[in-house]
PDB file of N, CA and C in Angstrom:
ATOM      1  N   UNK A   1    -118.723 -53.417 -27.644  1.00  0.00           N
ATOM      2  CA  UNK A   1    -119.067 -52.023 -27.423  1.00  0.00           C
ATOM      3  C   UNK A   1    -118.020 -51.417 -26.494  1.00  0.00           C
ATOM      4  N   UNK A   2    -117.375 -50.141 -27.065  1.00  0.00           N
ATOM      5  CA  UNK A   2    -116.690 -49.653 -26.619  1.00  0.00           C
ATOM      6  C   UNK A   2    -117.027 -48.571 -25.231  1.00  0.00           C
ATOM      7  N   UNK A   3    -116.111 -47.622 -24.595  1.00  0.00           N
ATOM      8  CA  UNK A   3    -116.625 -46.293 -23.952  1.00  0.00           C
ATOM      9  C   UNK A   3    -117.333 -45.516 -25.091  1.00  0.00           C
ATOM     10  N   UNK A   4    -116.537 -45.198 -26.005  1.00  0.00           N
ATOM     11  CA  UNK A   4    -116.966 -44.127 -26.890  1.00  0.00           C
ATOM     12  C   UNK A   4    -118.501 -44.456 -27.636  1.00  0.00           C
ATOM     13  N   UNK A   5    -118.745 -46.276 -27.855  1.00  0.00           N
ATOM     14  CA  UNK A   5    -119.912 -46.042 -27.976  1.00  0.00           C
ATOM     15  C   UNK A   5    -121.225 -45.894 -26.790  1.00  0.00           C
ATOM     16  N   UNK A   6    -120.689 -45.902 -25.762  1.00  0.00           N
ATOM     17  CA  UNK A   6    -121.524 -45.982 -24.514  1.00  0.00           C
ATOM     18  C   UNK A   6    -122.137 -44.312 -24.639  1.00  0.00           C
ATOM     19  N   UNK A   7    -120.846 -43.665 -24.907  1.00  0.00           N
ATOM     20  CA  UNK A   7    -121.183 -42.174 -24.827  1.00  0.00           C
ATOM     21  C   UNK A   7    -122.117 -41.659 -25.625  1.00  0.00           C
ATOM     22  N   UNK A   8    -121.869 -42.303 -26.742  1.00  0.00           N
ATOM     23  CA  UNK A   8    -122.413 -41.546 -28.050  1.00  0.00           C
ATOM     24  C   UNK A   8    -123.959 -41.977 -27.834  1.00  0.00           C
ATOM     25  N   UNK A   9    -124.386 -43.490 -27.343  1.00  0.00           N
ATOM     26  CA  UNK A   9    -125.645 -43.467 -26.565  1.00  0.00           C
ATOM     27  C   UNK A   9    -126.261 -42.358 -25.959  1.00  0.00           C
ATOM     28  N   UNK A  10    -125.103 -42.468 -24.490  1.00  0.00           N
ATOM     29  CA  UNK A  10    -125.960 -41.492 -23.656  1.00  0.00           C
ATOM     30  C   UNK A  10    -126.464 -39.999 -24.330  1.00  0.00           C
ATOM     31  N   UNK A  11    -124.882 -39.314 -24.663  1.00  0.00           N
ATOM     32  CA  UNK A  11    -125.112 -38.195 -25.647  1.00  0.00           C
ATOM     33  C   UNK A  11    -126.867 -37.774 -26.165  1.00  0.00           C
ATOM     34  N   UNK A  12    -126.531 -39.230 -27.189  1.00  0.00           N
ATOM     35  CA  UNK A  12    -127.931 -39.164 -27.787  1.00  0.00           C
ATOM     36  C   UNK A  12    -129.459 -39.355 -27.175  1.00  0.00           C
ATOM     37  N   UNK A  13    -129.276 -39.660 -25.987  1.00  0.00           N
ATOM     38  CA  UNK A  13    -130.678 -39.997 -24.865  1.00  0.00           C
ATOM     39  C   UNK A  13    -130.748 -38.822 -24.469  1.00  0.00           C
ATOM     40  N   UNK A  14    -129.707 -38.197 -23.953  1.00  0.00           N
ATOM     41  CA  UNK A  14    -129.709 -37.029 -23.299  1.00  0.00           C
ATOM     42  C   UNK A  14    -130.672 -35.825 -24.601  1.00  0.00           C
ATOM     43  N   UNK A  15    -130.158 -35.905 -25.594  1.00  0.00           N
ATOM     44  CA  UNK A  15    -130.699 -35.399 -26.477  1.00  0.00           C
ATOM     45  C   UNK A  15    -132.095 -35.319 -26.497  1.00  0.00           C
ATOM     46  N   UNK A  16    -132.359 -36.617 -26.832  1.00  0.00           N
ATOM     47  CA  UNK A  16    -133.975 -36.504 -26.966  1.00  0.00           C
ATOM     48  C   UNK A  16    -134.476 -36.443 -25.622  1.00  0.00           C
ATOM     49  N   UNK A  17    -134.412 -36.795 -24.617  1.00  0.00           N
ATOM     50  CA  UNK A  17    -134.885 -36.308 -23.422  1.00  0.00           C
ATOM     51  C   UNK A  17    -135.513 -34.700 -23.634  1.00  0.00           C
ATOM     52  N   UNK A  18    -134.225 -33.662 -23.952  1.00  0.00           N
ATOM     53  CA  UNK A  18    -134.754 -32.250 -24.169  1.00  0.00           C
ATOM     54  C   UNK A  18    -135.627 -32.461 -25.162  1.00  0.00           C
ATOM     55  N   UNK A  19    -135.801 -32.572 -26.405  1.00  0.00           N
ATOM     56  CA  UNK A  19    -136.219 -32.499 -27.563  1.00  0.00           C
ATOM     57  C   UNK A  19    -137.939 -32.946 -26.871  1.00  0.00           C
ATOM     58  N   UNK A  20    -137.503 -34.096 -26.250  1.00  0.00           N
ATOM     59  CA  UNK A  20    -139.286 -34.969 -25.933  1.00  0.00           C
ATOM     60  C   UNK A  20    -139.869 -34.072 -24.615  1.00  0.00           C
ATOM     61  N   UNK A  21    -139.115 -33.522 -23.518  1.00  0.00           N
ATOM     62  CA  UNK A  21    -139.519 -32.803 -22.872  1.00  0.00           C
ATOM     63  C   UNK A  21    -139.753 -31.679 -22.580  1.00  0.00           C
ATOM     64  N   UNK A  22    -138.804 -30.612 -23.471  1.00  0.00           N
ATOM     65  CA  UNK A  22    -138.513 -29.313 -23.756  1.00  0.00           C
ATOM     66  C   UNK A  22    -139.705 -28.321 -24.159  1.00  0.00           C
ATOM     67  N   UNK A  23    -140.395 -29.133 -25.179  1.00  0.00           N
ATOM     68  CA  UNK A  23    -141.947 -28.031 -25.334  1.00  0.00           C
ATOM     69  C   UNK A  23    -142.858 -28.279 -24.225  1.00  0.00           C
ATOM     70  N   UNK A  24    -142.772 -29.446 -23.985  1.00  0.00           N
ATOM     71  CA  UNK A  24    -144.232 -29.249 -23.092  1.00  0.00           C
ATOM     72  C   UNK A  24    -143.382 -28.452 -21.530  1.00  0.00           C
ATOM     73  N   UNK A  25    -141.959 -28.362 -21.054  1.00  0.00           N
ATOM     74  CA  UNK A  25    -141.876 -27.424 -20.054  1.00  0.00           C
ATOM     75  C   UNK A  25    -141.544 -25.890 -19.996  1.00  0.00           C
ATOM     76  N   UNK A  26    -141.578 -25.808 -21.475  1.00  0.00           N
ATOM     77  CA  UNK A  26    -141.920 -24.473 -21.778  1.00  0.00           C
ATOM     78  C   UNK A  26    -143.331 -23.818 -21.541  1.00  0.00           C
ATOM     79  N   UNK A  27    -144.077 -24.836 -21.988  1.00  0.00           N
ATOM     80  CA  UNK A  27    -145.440 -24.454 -22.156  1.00  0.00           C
ATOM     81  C   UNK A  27    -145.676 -24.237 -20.755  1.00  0.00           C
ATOM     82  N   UNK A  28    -145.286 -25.222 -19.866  1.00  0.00           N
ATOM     83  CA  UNK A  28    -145.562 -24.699 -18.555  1.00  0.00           C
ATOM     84  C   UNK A  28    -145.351 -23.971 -17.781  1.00  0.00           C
ATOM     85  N   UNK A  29    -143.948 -23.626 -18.067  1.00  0.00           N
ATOM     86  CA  UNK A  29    -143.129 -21.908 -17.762  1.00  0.00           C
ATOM     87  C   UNK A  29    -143.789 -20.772 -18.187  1.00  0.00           C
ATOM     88  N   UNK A  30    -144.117 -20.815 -19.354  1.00  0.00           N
ATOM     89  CA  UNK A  30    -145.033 -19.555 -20.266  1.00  0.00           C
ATOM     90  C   UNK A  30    -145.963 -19.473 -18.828  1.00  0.00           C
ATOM     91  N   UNK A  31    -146.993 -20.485 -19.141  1.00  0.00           N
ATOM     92  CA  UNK A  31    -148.236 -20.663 -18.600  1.00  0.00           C
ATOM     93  C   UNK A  31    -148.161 -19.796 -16.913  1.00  0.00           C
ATOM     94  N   UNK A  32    -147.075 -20.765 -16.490  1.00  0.00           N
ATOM     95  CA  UNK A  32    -146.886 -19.976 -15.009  1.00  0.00           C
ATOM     96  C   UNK A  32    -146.778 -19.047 -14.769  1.00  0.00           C
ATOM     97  N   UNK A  33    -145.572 -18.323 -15.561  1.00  0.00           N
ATOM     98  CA  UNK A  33    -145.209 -17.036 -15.377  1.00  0.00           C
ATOM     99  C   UNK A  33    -146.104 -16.024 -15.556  1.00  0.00           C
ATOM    100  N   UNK A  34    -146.800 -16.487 -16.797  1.00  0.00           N
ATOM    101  CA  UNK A  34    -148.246 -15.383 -16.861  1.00  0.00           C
ATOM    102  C   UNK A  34    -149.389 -15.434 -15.759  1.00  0.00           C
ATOM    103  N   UNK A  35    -149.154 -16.602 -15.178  1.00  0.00           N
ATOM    104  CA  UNK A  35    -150.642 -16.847 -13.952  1.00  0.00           C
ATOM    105  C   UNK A  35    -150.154 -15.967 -12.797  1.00  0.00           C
ATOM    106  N   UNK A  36    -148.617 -16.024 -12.554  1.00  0.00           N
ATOM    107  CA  UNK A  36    -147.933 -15.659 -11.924  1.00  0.00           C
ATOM    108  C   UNK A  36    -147.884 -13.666 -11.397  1.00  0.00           C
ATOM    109  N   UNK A  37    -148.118 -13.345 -13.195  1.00  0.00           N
ATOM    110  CA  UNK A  37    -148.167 -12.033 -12.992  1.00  0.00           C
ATOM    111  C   UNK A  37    -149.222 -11.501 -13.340  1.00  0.00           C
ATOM    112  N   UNK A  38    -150.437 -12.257 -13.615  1.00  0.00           N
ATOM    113  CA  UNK A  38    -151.502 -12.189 -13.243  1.00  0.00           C
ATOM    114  C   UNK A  38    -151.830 -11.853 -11.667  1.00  0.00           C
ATOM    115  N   UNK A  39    -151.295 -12.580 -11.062  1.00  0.00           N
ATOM    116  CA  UNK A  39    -151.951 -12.722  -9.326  1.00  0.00           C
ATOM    117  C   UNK A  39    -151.119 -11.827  -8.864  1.00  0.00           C
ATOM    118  N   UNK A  40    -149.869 -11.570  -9.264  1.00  0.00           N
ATOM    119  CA  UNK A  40    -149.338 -10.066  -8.573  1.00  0.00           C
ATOM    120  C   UNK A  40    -149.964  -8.524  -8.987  1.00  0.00           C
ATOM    121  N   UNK A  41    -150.273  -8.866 -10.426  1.00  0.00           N
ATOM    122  CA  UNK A  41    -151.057  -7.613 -10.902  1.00  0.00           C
ATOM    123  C   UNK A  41    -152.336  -7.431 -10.368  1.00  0.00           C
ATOM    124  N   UNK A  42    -153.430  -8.413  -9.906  1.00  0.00           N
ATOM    125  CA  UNK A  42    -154.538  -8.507  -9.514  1.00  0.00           C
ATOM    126  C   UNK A  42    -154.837  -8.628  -8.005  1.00  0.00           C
ATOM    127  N   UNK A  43    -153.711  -9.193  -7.548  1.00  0.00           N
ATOM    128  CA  UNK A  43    -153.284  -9.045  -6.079  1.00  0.00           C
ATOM    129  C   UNK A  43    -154.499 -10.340  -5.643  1.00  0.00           C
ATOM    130  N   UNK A  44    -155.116 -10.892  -6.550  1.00  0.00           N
ATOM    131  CA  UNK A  44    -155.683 -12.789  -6.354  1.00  0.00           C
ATOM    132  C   UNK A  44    -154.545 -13.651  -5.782  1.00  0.00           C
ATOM    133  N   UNK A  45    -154.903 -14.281  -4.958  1.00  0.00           N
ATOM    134  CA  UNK A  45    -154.044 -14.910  -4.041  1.00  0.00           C
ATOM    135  C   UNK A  45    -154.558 -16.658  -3.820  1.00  0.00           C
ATOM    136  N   UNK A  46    -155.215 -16.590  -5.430  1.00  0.00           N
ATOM    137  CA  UNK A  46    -156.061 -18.600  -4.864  1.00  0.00           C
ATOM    138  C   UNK A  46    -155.130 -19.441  -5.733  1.00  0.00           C
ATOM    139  N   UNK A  47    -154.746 -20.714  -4.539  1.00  0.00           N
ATOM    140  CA  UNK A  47    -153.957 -21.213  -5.021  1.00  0.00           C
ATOM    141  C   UNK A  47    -154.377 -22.173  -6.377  1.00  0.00           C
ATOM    142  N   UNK A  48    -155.843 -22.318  -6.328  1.00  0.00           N
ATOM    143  CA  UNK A  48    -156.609 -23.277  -7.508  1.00  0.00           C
ATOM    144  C   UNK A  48    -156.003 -22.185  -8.397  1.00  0.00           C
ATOM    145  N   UNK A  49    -155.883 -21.026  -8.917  1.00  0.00           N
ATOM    146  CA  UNK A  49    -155.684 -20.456 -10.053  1.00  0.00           C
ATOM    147  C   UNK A  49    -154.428 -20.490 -10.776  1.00  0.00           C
ATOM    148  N   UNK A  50    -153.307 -21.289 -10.062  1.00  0.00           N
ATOM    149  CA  UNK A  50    -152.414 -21.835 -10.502  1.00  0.00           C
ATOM    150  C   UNK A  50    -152.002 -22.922 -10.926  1.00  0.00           C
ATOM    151  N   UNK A  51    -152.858 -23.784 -10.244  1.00  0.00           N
ATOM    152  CA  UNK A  51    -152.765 -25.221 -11.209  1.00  0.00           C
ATOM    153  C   UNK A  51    -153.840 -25.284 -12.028  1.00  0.00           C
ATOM    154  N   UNK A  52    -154.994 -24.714 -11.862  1.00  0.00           N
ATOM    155  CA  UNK A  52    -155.529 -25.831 -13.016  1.00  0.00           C
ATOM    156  C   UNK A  52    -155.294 -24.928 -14.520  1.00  0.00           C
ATOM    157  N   UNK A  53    -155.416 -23.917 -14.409  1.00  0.00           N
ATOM    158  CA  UNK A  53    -154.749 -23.129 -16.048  1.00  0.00           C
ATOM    159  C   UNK A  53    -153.708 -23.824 -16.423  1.00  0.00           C
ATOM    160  N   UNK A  54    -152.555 -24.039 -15.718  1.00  0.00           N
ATOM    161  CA  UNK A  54    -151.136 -24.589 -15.926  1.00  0.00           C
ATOM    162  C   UNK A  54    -151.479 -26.468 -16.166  1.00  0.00           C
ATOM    163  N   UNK A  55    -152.213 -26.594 -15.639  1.00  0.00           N
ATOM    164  CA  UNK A  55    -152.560 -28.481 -16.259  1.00  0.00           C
ATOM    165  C   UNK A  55    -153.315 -28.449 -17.431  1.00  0.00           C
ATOM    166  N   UNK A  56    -154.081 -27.982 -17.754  1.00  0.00           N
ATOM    167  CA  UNK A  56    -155.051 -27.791 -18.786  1.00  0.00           C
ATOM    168  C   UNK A  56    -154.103 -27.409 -20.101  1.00  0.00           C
ATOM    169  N   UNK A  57    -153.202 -26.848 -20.002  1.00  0.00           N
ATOM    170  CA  UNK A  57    -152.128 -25.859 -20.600  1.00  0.00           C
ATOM    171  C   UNK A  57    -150.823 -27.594 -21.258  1.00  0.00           C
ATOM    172  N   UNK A  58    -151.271 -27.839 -19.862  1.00  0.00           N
ATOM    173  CA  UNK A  58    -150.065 -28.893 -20.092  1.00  0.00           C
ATOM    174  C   UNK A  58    -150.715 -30.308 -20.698  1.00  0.00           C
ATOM    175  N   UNK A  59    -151.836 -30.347 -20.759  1.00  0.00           N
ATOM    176  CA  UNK A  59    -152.891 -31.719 -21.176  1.00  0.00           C
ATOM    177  C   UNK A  59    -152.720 -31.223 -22.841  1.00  0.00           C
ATOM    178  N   UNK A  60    -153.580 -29.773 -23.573  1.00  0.00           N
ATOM    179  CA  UNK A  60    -153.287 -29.556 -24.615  1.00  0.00           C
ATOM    180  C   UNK A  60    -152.254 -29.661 -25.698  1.00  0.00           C
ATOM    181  N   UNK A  61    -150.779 -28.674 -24.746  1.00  0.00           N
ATOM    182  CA  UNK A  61    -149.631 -29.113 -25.315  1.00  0.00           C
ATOM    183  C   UNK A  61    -148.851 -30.570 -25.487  1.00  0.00           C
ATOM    184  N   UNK A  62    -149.625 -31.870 -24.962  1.00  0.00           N
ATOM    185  CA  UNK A  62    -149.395 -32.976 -24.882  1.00  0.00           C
ATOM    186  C   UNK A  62    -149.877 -33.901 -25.949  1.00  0.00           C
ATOM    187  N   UNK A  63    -151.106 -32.976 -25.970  1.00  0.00           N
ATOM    188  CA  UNK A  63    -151.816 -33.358 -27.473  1.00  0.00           C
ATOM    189  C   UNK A  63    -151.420 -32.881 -28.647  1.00  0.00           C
ATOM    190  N   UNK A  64    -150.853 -31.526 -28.295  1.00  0.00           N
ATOM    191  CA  UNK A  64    -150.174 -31.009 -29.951  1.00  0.00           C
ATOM    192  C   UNK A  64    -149.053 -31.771 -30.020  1.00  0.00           C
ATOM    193  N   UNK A  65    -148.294 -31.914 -28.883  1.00  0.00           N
ATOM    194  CA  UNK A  65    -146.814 -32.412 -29.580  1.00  0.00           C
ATOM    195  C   UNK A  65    -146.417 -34.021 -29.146  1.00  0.00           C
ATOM    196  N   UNK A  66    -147.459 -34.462 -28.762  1.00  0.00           N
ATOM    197  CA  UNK A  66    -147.380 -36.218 -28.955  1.00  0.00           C
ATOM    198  C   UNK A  66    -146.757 -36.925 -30.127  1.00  0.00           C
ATOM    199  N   UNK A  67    -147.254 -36.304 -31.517  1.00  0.00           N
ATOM    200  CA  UNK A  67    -146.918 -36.770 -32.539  1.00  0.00           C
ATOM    201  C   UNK A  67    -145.506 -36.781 -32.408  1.00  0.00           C
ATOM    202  N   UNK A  68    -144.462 -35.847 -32.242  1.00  0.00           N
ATOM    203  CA  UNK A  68    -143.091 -35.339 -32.741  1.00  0.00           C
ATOM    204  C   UNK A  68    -142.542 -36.361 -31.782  1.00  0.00           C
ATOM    205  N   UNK A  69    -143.166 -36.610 -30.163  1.00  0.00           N
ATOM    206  CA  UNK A  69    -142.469 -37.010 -28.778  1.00  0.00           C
ATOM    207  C   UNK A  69    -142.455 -38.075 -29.612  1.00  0.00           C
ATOM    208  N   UNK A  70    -143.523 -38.827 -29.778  1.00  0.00           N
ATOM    209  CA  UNK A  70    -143.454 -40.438 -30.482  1.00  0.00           C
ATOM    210  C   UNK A  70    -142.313 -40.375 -31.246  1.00  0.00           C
ATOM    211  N   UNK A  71    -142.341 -39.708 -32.714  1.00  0.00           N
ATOM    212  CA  UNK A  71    -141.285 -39.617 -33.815  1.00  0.00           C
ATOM    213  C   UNK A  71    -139.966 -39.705 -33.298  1.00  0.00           C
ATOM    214  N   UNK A  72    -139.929 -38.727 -32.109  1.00  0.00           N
ATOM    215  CA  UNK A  72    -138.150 -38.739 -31.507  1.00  0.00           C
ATOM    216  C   UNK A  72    -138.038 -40.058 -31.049  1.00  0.00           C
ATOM    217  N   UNK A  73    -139.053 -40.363 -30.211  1.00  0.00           N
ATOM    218  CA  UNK A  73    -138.309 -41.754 -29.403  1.00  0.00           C
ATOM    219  C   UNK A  73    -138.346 -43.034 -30.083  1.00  0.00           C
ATOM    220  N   UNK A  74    -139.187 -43.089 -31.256  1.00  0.00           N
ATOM    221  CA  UNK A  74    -139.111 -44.243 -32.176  1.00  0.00           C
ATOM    222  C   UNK A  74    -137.657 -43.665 -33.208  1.00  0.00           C
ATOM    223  N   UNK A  75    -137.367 -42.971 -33.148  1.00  0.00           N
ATOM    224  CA  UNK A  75    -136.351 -42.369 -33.995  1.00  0.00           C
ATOM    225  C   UNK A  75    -134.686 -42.984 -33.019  1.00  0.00           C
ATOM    226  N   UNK A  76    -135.254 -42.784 -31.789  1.00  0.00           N
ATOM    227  CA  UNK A  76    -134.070 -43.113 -30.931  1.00  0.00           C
ATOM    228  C   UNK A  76    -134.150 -44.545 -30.761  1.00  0.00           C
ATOM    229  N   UNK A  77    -135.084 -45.560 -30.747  1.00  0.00           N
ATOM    230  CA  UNK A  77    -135.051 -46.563 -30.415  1.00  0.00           C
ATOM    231  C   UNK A  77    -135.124 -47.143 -31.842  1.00  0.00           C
ATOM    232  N   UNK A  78    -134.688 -46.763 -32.720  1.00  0.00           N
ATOM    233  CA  UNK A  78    -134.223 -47.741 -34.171  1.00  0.00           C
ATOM    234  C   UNK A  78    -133.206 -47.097 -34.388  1.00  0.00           C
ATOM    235  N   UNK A  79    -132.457 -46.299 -33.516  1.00  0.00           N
ATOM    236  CA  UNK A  79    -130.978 -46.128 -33.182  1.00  0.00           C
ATOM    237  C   UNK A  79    -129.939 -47.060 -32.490  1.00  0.00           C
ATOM    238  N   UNK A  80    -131.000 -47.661 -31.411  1.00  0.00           N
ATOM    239  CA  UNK A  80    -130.782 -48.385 -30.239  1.00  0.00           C
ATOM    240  C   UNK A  80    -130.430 -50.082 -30.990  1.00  0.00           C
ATOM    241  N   UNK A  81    -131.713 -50.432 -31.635  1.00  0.00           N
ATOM    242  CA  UNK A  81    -132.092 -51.504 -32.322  1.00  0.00           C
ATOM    243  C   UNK A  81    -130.737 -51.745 -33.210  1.00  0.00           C
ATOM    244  N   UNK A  82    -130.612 -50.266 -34.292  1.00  0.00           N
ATOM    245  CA  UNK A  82    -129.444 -50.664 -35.302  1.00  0.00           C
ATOM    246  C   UNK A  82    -128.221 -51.115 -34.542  1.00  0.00           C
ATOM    247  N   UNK A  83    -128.054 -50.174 -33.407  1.00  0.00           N
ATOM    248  CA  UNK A  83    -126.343 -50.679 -32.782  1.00  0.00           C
ATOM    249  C   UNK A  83    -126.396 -51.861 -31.827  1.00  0.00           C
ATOM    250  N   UNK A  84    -127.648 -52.666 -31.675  1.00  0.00           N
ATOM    251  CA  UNK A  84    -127.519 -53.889 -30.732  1.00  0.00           C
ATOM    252  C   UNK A  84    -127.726 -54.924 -32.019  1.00  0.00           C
ATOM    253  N   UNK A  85    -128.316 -54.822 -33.112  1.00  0.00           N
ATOM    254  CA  UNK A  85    -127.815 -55.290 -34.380  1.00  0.00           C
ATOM    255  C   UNK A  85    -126.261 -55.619 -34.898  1.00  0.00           C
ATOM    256  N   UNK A  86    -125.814 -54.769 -34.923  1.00  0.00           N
ATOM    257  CA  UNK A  86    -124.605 -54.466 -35.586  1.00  0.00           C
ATOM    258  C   UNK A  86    -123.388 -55.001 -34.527  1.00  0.00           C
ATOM    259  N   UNK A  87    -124.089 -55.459 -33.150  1.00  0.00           N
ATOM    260  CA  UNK A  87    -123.014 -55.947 -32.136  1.00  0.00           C
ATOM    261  C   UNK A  87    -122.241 -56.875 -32.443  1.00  0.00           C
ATOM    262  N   UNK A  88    -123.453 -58.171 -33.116  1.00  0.00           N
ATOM    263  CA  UNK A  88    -123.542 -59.759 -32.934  1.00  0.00           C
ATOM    264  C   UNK A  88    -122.579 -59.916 -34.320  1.00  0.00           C
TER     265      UNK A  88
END
């Protein structure tokens, strides 16, 4: 194994990292930002009203997109598998 394949690894981890983490910290950005301007518009000032909407938010979206997170990282790790295969 060369540099260039070291890279093309990382490259590709780096990849799915976003891909596996990217919706669910959206979802939590959305989530915030609206709780966010909620409590400036309403002038509510409790700090419970920011986490638990935003966890609940983030438990759901974990459940919708579990399926895909799995798919990527079994997708990446019979990436992994083929090129520690192909070493020997």
């Amino acid at each position: 194994m060369n540099g260039a394949d070291v890279l093309d690894i990382a490259q590709e981890g780096i990849w799915v990292l976003i891909k596996v983490a990217g919706p669910i910290m959206l979802v939590a950005l959305f989530v915030g930002l609206t709780i966010a301007l909620f409590q400036a518009l309403t002038q509510i000032q409790e700090m419970t009203l920011t986490f638990v909407p935003n966890i609940i938010a983030i438990f759901i979206s974990l459940f919708v997109f579990l399926p895909f997170m799995g798919e990527s990282l079994a997708d990446f790790m019979g990436l992994i598998m083929e090129r520690i295969v192909n070493l020997g």
